[in-house]
C-alpha atoms as a PDB file:
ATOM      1  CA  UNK A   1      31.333  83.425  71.553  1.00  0.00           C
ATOM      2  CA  UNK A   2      32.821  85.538  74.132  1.00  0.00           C
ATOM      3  CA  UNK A   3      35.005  88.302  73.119  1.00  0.00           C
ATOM      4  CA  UNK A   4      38.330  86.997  73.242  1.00  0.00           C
ATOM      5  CA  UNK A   5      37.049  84.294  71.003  1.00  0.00           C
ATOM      6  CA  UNK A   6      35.259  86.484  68.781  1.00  0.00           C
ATOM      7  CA  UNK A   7      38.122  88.284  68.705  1.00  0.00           C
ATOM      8  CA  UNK A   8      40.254  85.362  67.275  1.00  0.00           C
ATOM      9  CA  UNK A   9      37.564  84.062  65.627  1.00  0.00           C
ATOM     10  CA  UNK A  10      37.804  87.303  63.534  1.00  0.00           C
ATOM     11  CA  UNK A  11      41.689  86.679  62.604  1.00  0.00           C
ATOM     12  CA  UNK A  12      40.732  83.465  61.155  1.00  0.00           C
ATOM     13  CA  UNK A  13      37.255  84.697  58.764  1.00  0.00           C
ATOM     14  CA  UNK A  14      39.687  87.703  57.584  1.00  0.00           C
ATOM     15  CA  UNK A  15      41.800  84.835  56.256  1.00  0.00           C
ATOM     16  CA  UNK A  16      39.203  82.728  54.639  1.00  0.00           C
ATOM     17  CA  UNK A  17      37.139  82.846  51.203  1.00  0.00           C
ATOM     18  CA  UNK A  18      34.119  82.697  52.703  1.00  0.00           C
ATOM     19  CA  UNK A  19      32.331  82.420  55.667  1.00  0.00           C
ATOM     20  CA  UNK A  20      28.870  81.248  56.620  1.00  0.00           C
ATOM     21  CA  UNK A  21      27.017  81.038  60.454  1.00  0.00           C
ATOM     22  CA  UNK A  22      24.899  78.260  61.161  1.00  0.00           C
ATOM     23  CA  UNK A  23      24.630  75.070  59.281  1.00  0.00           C
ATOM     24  CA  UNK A  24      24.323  72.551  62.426  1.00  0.00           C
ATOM     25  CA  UNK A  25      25.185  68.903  61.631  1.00  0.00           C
ATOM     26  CA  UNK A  26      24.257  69.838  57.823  1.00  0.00           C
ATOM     27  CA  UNK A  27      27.591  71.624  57.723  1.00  0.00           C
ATOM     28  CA  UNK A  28      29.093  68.497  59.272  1.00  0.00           C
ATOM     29  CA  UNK A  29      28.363  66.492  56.397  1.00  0.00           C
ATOM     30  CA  UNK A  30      29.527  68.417  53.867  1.00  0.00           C
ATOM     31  CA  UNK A  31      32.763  69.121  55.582  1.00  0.00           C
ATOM     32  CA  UNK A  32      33.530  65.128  55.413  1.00  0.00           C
ATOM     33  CA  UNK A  33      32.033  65.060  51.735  1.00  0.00           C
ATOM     34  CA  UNK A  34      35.069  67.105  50.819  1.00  0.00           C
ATOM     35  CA  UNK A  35      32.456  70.675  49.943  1.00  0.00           C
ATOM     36  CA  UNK A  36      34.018  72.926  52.941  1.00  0.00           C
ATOM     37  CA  UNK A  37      37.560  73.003  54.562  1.00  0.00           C
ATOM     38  CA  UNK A  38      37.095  74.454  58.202  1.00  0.00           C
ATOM     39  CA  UNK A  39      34.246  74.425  61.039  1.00  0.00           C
ATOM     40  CA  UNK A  40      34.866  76.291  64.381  1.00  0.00           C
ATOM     41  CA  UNK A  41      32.513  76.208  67.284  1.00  0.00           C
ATOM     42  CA  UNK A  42      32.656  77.471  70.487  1.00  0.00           C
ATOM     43  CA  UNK A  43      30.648  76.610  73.268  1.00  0.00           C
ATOM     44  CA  UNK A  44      29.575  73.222  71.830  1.00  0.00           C
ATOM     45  CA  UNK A  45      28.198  70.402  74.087  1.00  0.00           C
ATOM     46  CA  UNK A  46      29.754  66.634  73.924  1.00  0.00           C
ATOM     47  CA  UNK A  47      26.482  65.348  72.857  1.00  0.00           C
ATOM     48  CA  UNK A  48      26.686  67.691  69.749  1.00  0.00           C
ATOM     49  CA  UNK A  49      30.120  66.605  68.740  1.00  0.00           C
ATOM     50  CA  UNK A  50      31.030  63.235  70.223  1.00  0.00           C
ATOM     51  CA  UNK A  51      29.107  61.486  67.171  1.00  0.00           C
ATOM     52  CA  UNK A  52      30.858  63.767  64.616  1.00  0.00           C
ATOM     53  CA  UNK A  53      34.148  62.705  65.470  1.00  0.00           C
ATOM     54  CA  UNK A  54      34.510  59.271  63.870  1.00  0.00           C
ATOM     55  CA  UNK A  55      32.508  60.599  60.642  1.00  0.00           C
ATOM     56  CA  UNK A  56      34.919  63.615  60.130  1.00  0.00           C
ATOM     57  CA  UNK A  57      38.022  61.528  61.095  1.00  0.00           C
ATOM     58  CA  UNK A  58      36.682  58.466  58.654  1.00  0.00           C
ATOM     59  CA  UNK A  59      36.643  60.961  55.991  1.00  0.00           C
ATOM     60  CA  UNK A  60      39.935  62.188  56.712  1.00  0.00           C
ATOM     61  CA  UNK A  61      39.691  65.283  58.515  1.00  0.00           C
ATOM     62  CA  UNK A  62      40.516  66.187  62.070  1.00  0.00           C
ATOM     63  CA  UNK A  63      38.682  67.239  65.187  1.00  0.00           C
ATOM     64  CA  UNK A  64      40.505  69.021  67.735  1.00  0.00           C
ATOM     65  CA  UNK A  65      39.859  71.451  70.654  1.00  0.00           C
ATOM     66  CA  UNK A  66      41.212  74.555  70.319  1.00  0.00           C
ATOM     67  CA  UNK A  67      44.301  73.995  72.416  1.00  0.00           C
ATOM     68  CA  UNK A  68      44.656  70.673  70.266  1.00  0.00           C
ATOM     69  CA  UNK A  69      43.230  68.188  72.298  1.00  0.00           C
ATOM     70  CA  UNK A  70      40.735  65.482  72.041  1.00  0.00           C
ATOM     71  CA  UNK A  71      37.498  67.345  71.672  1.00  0.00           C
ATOM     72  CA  UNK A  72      34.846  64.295  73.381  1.00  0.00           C
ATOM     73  CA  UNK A  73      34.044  66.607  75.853  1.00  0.00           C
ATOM     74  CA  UNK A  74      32.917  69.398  73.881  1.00  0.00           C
ATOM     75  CA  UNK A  75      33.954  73.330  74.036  1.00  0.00           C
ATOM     76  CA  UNK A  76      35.823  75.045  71.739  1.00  0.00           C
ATOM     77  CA  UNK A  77      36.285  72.489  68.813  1.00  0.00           C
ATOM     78  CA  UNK A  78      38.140  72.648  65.616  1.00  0.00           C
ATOM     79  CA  UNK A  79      36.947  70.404  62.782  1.00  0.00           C
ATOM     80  CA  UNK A  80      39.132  70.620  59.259  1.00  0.00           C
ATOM     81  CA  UNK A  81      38.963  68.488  56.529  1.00  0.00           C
ATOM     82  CA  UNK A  82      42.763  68.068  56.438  1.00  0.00           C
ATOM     83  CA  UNK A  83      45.908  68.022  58.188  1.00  0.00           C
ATOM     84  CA  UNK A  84      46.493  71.596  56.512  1.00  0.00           C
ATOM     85  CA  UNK A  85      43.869  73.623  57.267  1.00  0.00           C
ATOM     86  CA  UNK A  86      43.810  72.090  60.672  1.00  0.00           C
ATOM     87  CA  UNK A  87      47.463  73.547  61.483  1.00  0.00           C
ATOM     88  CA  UNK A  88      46.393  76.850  59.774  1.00  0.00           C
ATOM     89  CA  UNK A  89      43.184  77.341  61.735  1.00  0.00           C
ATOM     90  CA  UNK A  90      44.830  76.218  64.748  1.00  0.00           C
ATOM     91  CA  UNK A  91      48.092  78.874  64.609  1.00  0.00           C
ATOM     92  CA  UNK A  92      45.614  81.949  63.849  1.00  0.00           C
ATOM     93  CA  UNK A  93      43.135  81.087  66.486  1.00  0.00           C
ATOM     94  CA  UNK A  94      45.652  80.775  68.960  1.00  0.00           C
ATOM     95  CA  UNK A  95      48.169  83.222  68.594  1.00  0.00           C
END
């Protein structure tokens, strides 16, 4: 991450129970099997998300970028298992 997302990055784990680095596609999977809420990336490559996006949206969750848009093309993603956490994550990363 590069500072200024660090730096937001940082509003957002101050907020949450728990936070864990790492986890690739395992963390993924548990995200759309309901076991964790949130998963933020930066930096990430289409061809490490474009696959995730019709699991996590079949499960009910949402991927975004971090301005809100489609995420196909990789970047700064956004992946929630609800409508809820999605808005949250999205307002403290941003402001």
């Amino acid at each position: 991450m590069n500072r200024d997302d660090r730096a937001a990055f940082a509003r957002l784990e101050d907020r949450v129970k728990l936070s864990r680095y790492g986890g690739d596609c395992y963390q993924y999977c548990m995200l759309a099997a309901g076991l964790i809420d949130l998963i933020i990336e930066t930096e990430i490559k289409p061809h490490d998300i474009v696959a995730i996006i019709p699991i996590v949206a079949g499960a009910g969750g949402i991927v975004s970028t971090w301005e809100n848009g489609p995420a196909q093309n990789g970047g700064r993603v956004i992946v929630a298992g609800d409508r809820r956490a999605h808005a949250a994550a999205l307002e403290i990363l941003t402001r």
